[in-house]
N, C-alpha and C. Protein backbone atom coordinates (compact mmCIF):
# COMPACT_ATOMS: atom_id res chain seq x y z
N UNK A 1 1.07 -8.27 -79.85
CA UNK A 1 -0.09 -9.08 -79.49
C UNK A 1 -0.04 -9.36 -77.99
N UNK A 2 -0.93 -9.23 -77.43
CA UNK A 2 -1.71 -9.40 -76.24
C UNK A 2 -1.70 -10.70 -75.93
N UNK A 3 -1.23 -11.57 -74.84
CA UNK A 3 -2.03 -12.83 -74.28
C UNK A 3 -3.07 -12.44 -72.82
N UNK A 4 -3.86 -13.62 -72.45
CA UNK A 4 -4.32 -13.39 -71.76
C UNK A 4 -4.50 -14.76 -70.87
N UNK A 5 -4.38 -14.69 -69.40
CA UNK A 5 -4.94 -16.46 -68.37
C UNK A 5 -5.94 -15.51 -68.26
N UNK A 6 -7.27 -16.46 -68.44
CA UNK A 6 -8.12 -16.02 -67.25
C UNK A 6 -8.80 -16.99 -66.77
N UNK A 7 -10.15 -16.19 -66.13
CA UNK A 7 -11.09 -17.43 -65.39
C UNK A 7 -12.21 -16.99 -65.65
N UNK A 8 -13.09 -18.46 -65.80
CA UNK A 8 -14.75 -18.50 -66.42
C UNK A 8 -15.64 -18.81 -65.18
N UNK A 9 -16.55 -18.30 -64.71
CA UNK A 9 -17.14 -19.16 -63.75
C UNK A 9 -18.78 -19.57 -64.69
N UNK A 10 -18.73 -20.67 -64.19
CA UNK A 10 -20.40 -21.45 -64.56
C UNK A 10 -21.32 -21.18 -63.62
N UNK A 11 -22.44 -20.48 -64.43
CA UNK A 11 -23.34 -20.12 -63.44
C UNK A 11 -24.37 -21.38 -63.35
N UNK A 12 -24.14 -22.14 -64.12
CA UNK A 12 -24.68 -23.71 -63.72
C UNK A 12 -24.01 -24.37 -62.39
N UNK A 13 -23.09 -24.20 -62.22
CA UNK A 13 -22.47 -24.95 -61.00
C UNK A 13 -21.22 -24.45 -59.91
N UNK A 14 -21.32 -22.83 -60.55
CA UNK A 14 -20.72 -21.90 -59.79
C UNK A 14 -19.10 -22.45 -59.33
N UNK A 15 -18.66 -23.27 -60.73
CA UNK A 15 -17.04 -23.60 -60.62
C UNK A 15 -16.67 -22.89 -61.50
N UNK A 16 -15.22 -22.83 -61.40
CA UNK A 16 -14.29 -22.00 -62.12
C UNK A 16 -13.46 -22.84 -63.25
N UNK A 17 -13.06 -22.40 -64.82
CA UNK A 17 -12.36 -22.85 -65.50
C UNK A 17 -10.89 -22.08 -65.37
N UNK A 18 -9.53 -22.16 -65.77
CA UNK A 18 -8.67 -21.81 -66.43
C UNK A 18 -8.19 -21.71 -67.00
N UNK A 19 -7.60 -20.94 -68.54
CA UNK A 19 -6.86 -20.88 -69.32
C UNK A 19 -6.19 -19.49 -69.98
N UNK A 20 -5.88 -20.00 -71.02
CA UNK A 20 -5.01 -18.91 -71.89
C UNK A 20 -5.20 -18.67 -73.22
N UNK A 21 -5.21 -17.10 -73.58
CA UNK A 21 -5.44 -17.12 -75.08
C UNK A 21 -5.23 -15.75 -75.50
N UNK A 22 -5.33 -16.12 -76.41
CA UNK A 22 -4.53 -14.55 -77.54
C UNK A 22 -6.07 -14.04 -77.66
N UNK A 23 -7.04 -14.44 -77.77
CA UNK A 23 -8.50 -13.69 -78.20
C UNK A 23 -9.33 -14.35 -77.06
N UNK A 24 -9.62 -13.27 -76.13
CA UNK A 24 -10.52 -14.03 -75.04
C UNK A 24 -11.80 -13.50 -75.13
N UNK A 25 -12.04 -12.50 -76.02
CA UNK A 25 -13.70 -12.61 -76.58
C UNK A 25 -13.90 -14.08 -77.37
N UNK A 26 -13.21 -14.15 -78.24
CA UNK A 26 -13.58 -15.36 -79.32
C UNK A 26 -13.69 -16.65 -78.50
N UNK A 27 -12.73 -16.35 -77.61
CA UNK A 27 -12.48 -18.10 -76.58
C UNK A 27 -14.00 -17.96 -75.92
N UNK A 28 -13.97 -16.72 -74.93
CA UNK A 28 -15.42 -17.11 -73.91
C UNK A 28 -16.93 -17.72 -75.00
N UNK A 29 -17.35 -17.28 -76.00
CA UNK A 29 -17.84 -17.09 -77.22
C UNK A 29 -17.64 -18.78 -77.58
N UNK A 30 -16.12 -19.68 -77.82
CA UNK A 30 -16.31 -20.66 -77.75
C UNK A 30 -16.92 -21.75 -76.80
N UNK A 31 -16.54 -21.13 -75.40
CA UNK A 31 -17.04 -21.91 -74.40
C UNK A 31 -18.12 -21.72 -74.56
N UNK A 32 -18.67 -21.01 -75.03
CA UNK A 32 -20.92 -20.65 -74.56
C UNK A 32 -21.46 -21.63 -75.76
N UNK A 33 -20.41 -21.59 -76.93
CA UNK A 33 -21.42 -22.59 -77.97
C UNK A 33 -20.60 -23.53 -77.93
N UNK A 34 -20.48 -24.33 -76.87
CA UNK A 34 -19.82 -25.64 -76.48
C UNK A 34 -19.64 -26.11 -77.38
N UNK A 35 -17.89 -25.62 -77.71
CA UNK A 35 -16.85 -25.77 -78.72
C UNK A 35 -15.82 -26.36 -77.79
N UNK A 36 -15.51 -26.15 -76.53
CA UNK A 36 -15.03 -26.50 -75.69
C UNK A 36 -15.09 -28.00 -75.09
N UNK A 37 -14.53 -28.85 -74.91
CA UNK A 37 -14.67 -29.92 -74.34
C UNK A 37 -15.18 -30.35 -73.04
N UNK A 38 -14.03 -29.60 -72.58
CA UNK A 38 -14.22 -29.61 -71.27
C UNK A 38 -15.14 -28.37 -70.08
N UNK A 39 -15.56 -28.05 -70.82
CA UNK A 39 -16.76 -27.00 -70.27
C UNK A 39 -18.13 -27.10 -70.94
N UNK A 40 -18.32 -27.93 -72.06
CA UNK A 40 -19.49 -28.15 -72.81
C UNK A 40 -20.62 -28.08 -71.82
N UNK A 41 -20.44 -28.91 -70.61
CA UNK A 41 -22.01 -29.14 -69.87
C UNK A 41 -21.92 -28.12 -68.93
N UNK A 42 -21.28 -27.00 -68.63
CA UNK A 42 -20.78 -26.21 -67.42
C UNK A 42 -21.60 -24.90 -68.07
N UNK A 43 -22.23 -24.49 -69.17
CA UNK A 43 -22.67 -23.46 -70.07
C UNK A 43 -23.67 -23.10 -69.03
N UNK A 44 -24.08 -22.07 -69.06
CA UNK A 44 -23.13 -20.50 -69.12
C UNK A 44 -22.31 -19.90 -68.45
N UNK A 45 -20.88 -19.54 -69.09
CA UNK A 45 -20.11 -18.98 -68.17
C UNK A 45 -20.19 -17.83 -68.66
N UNK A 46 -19.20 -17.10 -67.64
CA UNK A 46 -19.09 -15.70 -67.69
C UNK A 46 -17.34 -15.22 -67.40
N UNK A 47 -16.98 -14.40 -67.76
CA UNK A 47 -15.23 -13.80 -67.51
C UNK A 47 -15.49 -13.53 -66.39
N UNK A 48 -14.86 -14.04 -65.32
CA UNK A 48 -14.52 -13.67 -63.92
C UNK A 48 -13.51 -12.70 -64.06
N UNK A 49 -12.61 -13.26 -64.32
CA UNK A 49 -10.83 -12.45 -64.17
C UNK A 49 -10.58 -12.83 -65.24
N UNK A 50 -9.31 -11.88 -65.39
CA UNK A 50 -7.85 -12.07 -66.57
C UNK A 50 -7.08 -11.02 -65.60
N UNK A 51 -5.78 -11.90 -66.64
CA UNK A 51 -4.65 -10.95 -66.42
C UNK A 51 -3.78 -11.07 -67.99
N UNK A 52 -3.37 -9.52 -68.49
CA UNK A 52 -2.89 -9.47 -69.52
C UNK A 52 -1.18 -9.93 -69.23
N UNK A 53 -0.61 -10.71 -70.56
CA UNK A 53 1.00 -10.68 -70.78
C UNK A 53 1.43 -10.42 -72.15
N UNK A 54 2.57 -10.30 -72.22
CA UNK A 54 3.26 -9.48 -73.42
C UNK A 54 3.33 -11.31 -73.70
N UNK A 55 3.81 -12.55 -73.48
CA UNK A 55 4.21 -13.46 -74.42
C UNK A 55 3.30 -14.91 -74.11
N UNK A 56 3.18 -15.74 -74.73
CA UNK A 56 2.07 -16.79 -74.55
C UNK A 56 2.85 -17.64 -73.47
N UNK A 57 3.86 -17.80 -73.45
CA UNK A 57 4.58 -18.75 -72.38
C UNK A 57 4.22 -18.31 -70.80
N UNK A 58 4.36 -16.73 -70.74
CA UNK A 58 3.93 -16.05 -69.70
C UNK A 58 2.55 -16.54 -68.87
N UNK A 59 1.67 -16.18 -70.03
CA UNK A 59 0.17 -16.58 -69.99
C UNK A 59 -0.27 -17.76 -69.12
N UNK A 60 0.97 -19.16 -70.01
CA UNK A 60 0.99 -20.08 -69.81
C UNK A 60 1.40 -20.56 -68.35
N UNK A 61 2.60 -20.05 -68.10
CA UNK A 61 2.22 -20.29 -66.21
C UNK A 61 1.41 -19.68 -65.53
N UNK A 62 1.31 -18.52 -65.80
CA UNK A 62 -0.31 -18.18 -65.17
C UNK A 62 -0.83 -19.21 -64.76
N UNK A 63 -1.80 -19.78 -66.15
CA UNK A 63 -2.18 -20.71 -65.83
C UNK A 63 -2.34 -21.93 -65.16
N UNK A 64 -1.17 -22.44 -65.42
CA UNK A 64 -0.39 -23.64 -64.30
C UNK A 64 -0.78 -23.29 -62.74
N UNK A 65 -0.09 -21.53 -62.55
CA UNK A 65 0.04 -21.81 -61.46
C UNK A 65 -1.20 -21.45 -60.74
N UNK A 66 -2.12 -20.73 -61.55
CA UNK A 66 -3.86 -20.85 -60.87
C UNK A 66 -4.01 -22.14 -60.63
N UNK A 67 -3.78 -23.06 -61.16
CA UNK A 67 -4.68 -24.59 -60.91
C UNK A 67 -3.99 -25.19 -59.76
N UNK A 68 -2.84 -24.86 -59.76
CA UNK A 68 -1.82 -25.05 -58.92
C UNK A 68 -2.48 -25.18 -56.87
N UNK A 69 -1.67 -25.74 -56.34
CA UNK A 69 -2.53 -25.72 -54.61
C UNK A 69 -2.17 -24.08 -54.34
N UNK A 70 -1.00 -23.81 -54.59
CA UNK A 70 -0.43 -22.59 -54.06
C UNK A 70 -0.66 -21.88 -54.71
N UNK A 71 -1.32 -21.45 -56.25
CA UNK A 71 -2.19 -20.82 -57.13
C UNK A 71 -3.41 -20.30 -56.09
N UNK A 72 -4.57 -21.46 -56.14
CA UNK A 72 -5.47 -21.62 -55.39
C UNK A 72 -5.84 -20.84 -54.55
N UNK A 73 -4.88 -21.06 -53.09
CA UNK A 73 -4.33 -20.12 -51.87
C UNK A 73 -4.61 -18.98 -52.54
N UNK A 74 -3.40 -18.58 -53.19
CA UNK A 74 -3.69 -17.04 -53.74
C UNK A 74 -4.87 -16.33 -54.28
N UNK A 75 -4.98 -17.00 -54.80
CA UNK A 75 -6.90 -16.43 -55.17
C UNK A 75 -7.62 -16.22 -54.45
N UNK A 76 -7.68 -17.36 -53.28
CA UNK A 76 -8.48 -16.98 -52.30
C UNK A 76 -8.22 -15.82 -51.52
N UNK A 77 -7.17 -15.87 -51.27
CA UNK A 77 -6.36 -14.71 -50.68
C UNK A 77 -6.66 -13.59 -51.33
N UNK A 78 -6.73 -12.89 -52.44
CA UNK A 78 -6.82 -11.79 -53.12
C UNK A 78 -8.16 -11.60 -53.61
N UNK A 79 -9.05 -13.08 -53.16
CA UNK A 79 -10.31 -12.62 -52.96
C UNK A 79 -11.40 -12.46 -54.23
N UNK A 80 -10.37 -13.11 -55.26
CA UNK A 80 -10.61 -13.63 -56.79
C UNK A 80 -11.58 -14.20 -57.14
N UNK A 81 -11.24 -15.55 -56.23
CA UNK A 81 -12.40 -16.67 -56.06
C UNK A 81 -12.73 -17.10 -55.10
C-alpha cells in the first residue's frame, strides 16, 4: 500500500491545505463534499501536488514538515507553491 502528503489548493481563496492519506482520490472527493472540517468553506479544491511513500509515518512528516517555516521555504523554492 501506497501513502501519500499532498496539497489542495482552493480556488475560492487560492490557499493551500496539507495532508496525508492512503486514498487521495477518496480524500480530495471528501474535501469537495465538505466532509472535511477544516476545508468545508474553502470548496473547490483541486490536487496541486503529492508525493508518494512506502509507510504512513513517512507520509506523516511530509506533512509536518510542509507546514513547517522551513517546509514552506522549500516549496517556494521548488516552485510548488
Amino acid at each position: 500500500m501506497l501513502y501519500y502528503t499532498y496539497i489542495l489548493k482552493s480556488l475560492s481563496d487560492n490557499g493551500y491545505y496539507y495532508g496525508h492519506t492512503s486514498d487521495i482520490e477518496n480524500r480530495l472527493k471528501m474535501h469537495n463534499n465538505k466532509k472535511v472540517r477544516s476545508t468545508k468553506s474553502r470548496i473547490p479544491l483541486v490536487l496541486h501536488y503529492f508525493e508518494t511513500f512506502d509507510t504512513k509515518s513517512e507520509a506523516y512528516r511530509q506533512e509536518i514538515f510542509f507546514k513547517s517555516a522551513e517546509g514552506k521555504i522549500y516549496l517556494r523554492l521548488k516552485k510548488i507553491i
